[in-house]
PDB file of N, CA and C in Angstrom:
ATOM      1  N   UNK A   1      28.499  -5.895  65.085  1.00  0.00           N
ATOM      2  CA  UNK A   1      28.499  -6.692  63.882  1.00  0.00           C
ATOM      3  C   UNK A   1      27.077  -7.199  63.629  1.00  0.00           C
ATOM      4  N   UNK A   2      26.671  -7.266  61.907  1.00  0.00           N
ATOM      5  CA  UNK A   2      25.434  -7.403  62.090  1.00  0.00           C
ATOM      6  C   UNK A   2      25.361  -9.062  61.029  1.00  0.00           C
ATOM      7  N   UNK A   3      24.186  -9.836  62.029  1.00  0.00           N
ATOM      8  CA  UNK A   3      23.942 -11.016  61.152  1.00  0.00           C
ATOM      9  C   UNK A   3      22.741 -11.557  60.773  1.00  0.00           C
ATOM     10  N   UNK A   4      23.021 -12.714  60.268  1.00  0.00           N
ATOM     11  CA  UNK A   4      21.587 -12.796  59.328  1.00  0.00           C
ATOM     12  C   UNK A   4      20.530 -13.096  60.664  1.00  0.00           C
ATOM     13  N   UNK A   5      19.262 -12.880  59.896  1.00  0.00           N
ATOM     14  CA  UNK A   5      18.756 -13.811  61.043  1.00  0.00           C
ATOM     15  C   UNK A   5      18.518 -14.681  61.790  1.00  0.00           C
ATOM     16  N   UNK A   6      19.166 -16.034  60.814  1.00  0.00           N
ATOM     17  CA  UNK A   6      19.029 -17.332  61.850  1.00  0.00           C
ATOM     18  C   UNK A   6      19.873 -17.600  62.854  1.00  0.00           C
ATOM     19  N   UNK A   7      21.458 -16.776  62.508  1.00  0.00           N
ATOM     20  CA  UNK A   7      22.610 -16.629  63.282  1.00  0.00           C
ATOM     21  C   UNK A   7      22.374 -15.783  64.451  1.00  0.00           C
ATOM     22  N   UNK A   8      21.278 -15.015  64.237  1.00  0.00           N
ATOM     23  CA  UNK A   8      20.909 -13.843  65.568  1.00  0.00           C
ATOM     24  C   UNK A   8      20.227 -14.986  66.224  1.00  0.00           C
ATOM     25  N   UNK A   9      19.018 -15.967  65.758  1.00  0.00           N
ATOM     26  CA  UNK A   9      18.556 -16.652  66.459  1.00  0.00           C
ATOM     27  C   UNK A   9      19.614 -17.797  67.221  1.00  0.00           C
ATOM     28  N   UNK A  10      20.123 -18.439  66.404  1.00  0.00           N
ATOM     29  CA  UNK A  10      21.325 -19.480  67.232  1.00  0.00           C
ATOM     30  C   UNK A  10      21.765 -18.552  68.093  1.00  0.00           C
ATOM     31  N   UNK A  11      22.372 -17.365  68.231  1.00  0.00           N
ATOM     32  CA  UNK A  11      23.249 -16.578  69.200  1.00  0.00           C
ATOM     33  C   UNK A  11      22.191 -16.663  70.292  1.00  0.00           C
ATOM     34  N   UNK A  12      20.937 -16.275  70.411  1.00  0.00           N
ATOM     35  CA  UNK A  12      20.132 -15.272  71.334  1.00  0.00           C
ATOM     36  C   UNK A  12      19.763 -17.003  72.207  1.00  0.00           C
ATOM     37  N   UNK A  13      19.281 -18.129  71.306  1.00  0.00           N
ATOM     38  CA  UNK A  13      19.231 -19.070  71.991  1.00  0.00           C
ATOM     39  C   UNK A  13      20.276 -19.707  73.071  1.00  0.00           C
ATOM     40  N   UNK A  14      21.159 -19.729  72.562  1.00  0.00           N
ATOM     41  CA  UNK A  14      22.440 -19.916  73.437  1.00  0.00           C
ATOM     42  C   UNK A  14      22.703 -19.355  74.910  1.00  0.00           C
ATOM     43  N   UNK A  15      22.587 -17.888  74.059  1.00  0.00           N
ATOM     44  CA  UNK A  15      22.367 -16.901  75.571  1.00  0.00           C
ATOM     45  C   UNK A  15      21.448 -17.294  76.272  1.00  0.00           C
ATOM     46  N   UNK A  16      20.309 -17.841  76.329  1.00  0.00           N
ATOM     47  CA  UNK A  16      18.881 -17.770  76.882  1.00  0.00           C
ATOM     48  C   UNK A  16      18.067 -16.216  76.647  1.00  0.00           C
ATOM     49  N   UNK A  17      18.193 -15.796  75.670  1.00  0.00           N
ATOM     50  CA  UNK A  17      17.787 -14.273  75.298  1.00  0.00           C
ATOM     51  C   UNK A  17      16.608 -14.587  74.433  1.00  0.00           C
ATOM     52  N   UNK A  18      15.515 -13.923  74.256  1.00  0.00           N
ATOM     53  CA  UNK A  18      14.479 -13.776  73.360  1.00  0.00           C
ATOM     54  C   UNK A  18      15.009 -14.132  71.957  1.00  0.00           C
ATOM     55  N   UNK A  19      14.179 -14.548  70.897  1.00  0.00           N
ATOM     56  CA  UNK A  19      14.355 -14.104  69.600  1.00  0.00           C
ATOM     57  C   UNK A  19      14.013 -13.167  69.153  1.00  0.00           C
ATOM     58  N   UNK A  20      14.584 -12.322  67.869  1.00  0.00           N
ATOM     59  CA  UNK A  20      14.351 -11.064  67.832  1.00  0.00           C
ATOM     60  C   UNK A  20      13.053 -11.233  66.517  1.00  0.00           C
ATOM     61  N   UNK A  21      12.199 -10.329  66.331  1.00  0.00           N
ATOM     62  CA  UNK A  21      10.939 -10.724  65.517  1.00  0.00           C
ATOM     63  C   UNK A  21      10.952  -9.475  64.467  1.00  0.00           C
ATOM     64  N   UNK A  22      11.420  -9.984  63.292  1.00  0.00           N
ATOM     65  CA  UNK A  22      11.006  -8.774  61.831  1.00  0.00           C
ATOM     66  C   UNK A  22       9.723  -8.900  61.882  1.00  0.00           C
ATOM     67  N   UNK A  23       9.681  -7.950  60.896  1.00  0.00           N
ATOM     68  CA  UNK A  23       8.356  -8.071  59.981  1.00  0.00           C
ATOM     69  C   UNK A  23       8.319  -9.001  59.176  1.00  0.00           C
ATOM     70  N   UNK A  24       8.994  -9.954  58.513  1.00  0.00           N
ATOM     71  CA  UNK A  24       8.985 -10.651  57.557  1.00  0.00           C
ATOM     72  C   UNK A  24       8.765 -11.773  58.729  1.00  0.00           C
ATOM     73  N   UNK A  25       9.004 -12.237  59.799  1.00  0.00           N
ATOM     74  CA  UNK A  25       8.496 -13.196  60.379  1.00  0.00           C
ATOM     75  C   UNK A  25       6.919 -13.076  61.231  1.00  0.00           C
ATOM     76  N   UNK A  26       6.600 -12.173  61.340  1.00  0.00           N
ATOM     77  CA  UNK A  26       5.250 -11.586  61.366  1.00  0.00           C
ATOM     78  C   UNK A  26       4.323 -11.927  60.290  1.00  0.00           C
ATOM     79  N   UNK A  27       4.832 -11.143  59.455  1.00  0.00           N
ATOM     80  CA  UNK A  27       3.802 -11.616  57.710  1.00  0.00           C
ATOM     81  C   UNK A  27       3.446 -13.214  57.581  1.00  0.00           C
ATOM     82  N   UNK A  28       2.343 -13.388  57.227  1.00  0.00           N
ATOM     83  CA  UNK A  28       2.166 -14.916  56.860  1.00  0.00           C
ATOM     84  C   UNK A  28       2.666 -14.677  55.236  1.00  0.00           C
ATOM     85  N   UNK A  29       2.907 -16.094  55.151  1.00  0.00           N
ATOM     86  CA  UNK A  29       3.379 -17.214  54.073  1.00  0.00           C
ATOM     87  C   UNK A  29       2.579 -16.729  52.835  1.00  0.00           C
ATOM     88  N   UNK A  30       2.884 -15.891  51.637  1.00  0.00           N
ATOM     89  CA  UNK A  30       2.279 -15.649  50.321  1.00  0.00           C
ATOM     90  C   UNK A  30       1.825 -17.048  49.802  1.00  0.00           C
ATOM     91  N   UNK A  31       0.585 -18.083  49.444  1.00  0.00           N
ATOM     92  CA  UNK A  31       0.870 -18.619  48.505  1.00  0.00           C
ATOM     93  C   UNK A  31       0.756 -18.899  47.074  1.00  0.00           C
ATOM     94  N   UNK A  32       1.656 -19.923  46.829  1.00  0.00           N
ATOM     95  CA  UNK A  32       1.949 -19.793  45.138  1.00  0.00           C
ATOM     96  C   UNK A  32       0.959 -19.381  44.303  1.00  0.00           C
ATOM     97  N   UNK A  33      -0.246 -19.690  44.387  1.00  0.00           N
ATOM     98  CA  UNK A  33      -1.422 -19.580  43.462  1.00  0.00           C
ATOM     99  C   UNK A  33      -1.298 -17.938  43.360  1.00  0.00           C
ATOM    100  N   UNK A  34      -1.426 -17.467  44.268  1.00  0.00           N
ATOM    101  CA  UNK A  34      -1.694 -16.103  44.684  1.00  0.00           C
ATOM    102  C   UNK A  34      -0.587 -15.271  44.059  1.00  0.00           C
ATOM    103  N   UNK A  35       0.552 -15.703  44.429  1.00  0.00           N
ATOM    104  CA  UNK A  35       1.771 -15.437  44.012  1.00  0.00           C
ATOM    105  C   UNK A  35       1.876 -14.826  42.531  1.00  0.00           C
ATOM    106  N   UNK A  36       1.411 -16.284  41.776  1.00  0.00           N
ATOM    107  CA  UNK A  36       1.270 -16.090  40.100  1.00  0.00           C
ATOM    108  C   UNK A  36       0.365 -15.036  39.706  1.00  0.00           C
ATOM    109  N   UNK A  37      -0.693 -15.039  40.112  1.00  0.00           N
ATOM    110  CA  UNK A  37      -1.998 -14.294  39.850  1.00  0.00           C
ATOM    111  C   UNK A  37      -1.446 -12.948  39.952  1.00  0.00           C
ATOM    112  N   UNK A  38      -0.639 -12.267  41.375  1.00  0.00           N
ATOM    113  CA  UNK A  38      -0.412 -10.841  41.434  1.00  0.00           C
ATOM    114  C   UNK A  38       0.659 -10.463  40.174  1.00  0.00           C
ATOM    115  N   UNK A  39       1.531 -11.717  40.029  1.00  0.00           N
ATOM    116  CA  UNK A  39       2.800 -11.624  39.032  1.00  0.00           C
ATOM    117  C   UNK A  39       2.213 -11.272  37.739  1.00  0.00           C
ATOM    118  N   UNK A  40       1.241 -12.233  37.471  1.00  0.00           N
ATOM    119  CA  UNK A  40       0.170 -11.743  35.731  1.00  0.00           C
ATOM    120  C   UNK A  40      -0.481 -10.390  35.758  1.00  0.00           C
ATOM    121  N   UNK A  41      -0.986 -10.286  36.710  1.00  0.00           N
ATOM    122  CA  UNK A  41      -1.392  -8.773  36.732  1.00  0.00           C
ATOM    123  C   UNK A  41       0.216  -7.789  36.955  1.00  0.00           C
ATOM    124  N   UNK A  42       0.724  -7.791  37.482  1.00  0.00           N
ATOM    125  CA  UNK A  42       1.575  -6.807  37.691  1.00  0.00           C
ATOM    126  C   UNK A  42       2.625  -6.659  36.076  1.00  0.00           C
ATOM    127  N   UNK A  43       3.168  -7.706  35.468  1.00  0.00           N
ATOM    128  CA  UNK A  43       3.535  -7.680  34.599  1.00  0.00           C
ATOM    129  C   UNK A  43       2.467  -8.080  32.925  1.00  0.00           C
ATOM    130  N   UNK A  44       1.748  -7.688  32.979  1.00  0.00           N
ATOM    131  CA  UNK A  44       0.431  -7.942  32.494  1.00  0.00           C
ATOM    132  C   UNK A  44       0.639  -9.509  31.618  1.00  0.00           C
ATOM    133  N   UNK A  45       1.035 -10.617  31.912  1.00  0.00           N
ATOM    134  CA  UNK A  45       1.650 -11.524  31.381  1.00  0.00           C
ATOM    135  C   UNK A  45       0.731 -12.197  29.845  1.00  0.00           C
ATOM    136  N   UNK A  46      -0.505 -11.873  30.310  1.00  0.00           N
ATOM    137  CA  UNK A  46      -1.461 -12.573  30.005  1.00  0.00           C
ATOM    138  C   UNK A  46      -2.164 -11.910  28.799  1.00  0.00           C
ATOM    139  N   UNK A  47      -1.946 -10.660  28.604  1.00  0.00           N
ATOM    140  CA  UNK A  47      -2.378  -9.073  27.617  1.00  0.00           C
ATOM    141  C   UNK A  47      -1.659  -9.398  26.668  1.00  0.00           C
ATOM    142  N   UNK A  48      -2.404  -8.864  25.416  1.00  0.00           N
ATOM    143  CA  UNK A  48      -1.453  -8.605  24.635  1.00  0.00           C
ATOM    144  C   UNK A  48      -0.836  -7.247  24.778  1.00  0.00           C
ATOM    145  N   UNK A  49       0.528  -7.942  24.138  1.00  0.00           N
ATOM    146  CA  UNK A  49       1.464  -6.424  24.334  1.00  0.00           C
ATOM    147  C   UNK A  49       1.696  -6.216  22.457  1.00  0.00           C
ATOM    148  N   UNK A  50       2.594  -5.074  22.154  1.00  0.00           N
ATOM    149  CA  UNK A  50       2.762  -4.310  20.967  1.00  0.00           C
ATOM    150  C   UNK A  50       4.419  -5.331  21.357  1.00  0.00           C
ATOM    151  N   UNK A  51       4.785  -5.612  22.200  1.00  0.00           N
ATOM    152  CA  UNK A  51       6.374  -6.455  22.353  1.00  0.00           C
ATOM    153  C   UNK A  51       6.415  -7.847  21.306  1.00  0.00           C
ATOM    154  N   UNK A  52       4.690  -8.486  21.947  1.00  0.00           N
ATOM    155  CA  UNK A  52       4.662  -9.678  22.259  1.00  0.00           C
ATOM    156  C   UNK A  52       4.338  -9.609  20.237  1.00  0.00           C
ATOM    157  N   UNK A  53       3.514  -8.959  20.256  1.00  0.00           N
ATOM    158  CA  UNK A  53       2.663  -9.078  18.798  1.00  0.00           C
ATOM    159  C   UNK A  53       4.126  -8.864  17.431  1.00  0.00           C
ATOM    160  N   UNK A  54       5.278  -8.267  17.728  1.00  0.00           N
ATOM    161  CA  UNK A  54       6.318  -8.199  16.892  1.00  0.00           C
ATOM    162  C   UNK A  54       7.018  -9.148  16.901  1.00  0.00           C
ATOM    163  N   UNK A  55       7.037  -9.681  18.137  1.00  0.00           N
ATOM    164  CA  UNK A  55       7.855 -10.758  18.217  1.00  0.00           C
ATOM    165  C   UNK A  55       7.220 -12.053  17.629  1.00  0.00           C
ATOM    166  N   UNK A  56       6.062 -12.083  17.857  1.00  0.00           N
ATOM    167  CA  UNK A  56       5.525 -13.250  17.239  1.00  0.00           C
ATOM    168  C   UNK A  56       5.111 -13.102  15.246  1.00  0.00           C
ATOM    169  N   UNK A  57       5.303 -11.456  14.815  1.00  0.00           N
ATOM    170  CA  UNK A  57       5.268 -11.791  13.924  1.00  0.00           C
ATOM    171  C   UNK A  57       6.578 -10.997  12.975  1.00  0.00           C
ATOM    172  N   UNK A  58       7.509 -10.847  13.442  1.00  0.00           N
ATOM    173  CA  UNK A  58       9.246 -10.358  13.045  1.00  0.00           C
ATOM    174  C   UNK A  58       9.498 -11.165  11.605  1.00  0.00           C
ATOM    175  N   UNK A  59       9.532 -11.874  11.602  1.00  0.00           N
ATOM    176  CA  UNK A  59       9.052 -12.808  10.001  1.00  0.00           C
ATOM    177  C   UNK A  59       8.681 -12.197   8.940  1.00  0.00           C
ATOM    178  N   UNK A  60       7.154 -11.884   9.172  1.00  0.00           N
ATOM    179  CA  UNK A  60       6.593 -11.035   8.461  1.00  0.00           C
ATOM    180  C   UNK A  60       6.667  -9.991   7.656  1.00  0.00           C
ATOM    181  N   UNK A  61       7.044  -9.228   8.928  1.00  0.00           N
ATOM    182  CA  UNK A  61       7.098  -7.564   8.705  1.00  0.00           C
ATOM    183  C   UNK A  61       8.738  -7.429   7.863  1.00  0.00           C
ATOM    184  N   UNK A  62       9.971  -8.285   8.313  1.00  0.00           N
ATOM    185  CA  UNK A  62      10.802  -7.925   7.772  1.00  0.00           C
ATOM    186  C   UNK A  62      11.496  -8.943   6.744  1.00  0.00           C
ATOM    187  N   UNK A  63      10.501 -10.201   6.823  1.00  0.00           N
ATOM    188  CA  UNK A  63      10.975 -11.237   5.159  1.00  0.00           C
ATOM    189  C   UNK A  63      12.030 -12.084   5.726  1.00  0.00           C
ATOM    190  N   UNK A  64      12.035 -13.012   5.329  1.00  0.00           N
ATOM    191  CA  UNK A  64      12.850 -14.496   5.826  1.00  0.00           C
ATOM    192  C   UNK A  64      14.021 -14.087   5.958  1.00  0.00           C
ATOM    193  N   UNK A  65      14.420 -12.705   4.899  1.00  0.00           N
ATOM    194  CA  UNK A  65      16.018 -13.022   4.977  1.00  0.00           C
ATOM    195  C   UNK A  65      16.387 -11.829   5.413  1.00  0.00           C
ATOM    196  N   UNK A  66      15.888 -10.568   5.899  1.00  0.00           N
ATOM    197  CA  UNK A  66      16.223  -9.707   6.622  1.00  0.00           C
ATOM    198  C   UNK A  66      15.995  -9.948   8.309  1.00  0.00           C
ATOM    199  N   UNK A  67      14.838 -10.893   8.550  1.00  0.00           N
ATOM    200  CA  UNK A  67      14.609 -11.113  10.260  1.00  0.00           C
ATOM    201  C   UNK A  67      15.756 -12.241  10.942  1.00  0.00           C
ATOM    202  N   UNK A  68      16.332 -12.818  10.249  1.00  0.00           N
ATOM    203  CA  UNK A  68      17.748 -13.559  10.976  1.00  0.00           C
ATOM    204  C   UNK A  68      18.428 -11.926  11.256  1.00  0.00           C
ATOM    205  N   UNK A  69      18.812 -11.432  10.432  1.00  0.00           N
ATOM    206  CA  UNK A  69      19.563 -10.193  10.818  1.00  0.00           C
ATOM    207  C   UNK A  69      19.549  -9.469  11.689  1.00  0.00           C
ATOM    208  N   UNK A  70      18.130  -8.583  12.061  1.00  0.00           N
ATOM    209  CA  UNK A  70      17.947  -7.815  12.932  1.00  0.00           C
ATOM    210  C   UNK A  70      16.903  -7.984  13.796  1.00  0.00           C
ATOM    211  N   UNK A  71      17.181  -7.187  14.809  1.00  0.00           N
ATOM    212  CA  UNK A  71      16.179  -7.627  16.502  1.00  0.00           C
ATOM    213  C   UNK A  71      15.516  -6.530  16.119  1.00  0.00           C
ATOM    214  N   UNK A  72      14.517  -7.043  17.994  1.00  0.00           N
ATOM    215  CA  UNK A  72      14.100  -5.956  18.167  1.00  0.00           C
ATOM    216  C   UNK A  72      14.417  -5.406  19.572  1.00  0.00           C
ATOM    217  N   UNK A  73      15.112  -4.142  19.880  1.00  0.00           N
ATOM    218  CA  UNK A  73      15.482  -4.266  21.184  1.00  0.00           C
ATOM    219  C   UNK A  73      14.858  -3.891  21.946  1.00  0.00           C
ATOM    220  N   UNK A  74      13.611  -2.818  21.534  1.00  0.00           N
ATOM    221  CA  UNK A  74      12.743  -2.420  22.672  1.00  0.00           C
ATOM    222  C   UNK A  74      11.770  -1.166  22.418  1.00  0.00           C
ATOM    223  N   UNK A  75      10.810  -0.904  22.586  1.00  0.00           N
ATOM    224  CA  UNK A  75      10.140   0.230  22.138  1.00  0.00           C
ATOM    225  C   UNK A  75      10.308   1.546  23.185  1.00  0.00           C
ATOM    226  N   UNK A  76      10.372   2.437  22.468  1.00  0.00           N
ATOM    227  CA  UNK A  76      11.144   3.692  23.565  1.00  0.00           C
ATOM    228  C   UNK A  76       9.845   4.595  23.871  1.00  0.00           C
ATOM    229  N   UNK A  77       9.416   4.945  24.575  1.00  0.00           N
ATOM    230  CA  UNK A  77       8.107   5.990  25.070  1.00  0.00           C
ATOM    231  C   UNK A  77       7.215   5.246  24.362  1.00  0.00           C
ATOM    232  N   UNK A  78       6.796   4.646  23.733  1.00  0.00           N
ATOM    233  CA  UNK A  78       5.212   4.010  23.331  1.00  0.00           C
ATOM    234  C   UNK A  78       5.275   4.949  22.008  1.00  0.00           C
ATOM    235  N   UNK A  79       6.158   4.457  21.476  1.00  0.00           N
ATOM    236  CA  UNK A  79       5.851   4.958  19.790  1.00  0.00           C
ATOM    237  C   UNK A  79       7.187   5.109  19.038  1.00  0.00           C
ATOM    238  N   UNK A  80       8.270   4.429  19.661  1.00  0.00           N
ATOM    239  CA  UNK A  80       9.399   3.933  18.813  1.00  0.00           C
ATOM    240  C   UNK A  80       9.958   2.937  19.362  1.00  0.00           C
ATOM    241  N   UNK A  81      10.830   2.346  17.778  1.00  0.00           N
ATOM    242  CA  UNK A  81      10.648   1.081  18.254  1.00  0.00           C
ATOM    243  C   UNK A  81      12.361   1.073  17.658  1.00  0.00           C
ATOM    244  N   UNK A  82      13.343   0.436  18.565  1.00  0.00           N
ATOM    245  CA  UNK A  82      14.369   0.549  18.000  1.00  0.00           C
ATOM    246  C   UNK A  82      15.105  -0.922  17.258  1.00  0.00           C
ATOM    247  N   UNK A  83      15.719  -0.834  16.764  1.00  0.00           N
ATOM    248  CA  UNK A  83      15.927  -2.227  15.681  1.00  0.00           C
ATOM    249  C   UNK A  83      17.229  -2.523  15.712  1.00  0.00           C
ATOM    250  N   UNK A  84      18.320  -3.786  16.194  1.00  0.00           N
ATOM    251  CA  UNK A  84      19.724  -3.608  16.120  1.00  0.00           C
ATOM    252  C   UNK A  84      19.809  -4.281  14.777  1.00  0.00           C
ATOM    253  N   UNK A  85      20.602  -4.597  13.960  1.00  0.00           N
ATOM    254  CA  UNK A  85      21.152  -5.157  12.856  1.00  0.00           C
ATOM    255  C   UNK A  85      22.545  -5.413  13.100  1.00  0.00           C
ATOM    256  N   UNK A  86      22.659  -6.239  12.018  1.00  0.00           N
ATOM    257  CA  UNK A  86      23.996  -6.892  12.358  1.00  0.00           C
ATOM    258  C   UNK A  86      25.441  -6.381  12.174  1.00  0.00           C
ATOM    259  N   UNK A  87      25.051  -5.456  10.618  1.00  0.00           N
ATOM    260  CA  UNK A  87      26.093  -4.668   9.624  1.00  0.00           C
ATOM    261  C   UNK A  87      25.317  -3.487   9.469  1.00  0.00           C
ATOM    262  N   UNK A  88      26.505  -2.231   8.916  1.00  0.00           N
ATOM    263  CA  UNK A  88      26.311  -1.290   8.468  1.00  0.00           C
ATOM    264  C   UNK A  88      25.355  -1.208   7.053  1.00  0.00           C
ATOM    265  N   UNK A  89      26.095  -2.119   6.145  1.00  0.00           N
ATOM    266  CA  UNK A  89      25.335  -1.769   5.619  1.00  0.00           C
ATOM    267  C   UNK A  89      23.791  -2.724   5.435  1.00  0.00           C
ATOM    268  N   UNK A  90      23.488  -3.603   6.469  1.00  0.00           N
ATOM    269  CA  UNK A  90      22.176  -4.030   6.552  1.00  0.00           C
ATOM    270  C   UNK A  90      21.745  -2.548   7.125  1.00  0.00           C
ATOM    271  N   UNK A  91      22.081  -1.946   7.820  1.00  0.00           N
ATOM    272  CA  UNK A  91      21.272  -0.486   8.056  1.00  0.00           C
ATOM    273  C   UNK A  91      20.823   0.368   7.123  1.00  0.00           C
ATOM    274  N   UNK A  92      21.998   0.518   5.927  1.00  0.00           N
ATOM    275  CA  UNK A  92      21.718   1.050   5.309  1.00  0.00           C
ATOM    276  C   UNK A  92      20.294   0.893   4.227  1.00  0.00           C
ATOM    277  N   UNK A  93      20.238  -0.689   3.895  1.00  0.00           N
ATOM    278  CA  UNK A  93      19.091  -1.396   3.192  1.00  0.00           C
ATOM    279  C   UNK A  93      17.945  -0.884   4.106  1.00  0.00           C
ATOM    280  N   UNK A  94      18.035  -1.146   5.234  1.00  0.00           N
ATOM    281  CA  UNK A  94      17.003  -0.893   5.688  1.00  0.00           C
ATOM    282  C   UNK A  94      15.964   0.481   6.307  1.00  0.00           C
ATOM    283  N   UNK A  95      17.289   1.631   5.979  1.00  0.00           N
ATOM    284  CA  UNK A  95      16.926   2.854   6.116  1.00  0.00           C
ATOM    285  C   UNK A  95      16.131   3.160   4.986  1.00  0.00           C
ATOM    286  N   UNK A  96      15.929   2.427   3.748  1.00  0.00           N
ATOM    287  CA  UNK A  96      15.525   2.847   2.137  1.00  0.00           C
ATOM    288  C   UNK A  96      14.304   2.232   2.778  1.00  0.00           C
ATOM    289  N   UNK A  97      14.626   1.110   3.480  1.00  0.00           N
ATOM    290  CA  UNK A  97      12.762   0.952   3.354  1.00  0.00           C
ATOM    291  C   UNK A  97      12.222   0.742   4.850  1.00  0.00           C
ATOM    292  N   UNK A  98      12.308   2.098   5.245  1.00  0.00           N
ATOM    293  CA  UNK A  98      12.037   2.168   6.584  1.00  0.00           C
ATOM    294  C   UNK A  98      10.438   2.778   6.809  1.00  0.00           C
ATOM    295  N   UNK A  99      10.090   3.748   5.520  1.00  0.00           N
ATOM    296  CA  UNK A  99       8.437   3.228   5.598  1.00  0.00           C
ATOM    297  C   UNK A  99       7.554   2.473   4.843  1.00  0.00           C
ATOM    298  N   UNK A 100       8.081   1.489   4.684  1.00  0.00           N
ATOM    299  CA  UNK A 100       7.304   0.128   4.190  1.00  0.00           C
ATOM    300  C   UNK A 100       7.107  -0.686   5.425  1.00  0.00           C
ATOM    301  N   UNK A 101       8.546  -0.648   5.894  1.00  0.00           N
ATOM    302  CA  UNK A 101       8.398  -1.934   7.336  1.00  0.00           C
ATOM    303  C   UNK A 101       7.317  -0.898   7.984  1.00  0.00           C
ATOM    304  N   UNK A 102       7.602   0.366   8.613  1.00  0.00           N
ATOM    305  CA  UNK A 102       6.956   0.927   9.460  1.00  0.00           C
ATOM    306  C   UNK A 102       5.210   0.813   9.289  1.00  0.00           C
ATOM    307  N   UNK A 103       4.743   0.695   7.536  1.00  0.00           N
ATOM    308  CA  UNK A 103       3.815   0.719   7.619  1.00  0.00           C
ATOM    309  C   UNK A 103       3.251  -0.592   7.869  1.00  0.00           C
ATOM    310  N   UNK A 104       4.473  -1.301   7.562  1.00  0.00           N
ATOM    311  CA  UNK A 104       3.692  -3.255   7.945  1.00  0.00           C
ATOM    312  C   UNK A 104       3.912  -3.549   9.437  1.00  0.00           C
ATOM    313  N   UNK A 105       4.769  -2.537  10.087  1.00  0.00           N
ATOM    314  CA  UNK A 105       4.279  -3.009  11.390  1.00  0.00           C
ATOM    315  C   UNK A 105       3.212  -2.434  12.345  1.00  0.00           C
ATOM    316  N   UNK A 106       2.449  -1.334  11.777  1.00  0.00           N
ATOM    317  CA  UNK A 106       1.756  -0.564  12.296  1.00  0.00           C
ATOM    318  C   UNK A 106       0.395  -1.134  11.801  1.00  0.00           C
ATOM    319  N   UNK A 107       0.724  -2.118  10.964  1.00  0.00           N
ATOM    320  CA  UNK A 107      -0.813  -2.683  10.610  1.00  0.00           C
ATOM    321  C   UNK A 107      -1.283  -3.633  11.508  1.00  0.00           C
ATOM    322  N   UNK A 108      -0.200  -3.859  11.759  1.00  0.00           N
ATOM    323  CA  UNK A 108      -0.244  -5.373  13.158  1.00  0.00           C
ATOM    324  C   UNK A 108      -1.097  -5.043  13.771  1.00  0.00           C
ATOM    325  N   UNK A 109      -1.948  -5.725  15.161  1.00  0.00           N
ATOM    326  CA  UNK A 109      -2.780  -5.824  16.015  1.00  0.00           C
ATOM    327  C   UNK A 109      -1.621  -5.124  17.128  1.00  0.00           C
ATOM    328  N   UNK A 110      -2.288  -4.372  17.963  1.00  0.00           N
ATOM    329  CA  UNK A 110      -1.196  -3.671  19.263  1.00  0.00           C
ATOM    330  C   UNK A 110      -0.042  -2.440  18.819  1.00  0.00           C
ATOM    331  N   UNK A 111       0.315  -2.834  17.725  1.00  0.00           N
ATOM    332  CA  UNK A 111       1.128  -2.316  17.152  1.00  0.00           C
ATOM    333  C   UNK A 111       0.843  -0.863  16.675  1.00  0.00           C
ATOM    334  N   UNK A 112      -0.284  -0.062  16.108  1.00  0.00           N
ATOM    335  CA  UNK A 112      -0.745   1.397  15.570  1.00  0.00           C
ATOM    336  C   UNK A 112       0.274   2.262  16.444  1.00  0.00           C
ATOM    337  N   UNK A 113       0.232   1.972  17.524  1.00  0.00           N
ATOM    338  CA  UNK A 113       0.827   3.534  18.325  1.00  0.00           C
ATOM    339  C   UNK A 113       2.325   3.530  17.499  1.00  0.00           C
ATOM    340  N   UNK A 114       2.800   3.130  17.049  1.00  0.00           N
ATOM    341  CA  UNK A 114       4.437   3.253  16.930  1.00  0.00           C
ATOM    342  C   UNK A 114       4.443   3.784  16.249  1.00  0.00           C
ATOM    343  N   UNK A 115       5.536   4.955  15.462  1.00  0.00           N
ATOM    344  CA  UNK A 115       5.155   6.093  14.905  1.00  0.00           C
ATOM    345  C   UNK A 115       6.730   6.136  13.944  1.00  0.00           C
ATOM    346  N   UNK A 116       7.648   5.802  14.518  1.00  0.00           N
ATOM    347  CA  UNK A 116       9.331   5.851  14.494  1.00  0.00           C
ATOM    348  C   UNK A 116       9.884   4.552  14.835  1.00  0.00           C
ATOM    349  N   UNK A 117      10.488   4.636  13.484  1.00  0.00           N
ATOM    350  CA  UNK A 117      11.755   3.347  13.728  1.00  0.00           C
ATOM    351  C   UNK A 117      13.526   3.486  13.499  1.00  0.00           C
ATOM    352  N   UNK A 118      13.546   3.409  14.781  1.00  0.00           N
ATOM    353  CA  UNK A 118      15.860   3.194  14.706  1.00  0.00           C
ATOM    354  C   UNK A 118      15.945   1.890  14.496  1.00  0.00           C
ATOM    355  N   UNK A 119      17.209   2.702  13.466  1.00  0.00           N
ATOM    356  CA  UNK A 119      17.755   1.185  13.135  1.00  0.00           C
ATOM    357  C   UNK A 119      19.597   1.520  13.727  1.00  0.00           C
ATOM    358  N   UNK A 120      19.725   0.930  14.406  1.00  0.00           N
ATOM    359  CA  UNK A 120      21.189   0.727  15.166  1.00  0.00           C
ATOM    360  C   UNK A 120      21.576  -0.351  14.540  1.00  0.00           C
ATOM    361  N   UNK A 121      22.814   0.191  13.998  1.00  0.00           N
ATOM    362  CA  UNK A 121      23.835  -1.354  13.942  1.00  0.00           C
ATOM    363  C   UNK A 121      25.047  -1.471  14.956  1.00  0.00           C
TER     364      UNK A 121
END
């Protein structure tokens, strides 16, 4: 039967037996500062992204009263960008003017690479 490690340690103490030593008790202590710093780089937190730049300007590109309606759910290979909506036929409105938005979101900063837009309802 296998247990965590502190339960291996209570057991082995009891016995008078060694403690048993991972690697994770080997490794020193990450700290926090350090922590954050690898986290910003690894998820580039701090960059602008083509995510960050739609999201901050979704308003814009699709007008006060179409951006309550529809998201954005995610850009697919680095040059589409897919869109949920709420109703069918908000899809449909928005298939008529699917290169107007496309061209107002490609004007954005970050934004040029996107090439294709789904609209899912």
């Amino acid at each position: 039967m296998k247990f965590r490690k502190d339960i291996e340690d209570i057991i082995a103490d009891f016995r008078g037996l060694p403690r048993t030593v991972t690697n994770a008790s080997r490794r020193e202590p990450t700290p926090l500062d350090n922590l954050l710093v690898v986290l910003q780089e690894q998820y580039k937190l701090e960059k602008p992204s083509p995510e960050r730049t739609l999201v901050e300007n979704w308003e814009t590109v699709f007008g006060p009263k179409l951006s309550g309606r529809c998201n954005p759910v995610r850009i697919k290979d680095d040059h589409t960008l897919i869109v949920s909506v709420t109703n069918q036929t908000l899809r449909s409105e928005l298939q008529f003017q699917k290169r107007a938005v496309l061209k107002r979101i490609q004007a954005l900063e970050q934004c040029s690479e996107i090439k294709d837009l789904v609209i899912r309802s």
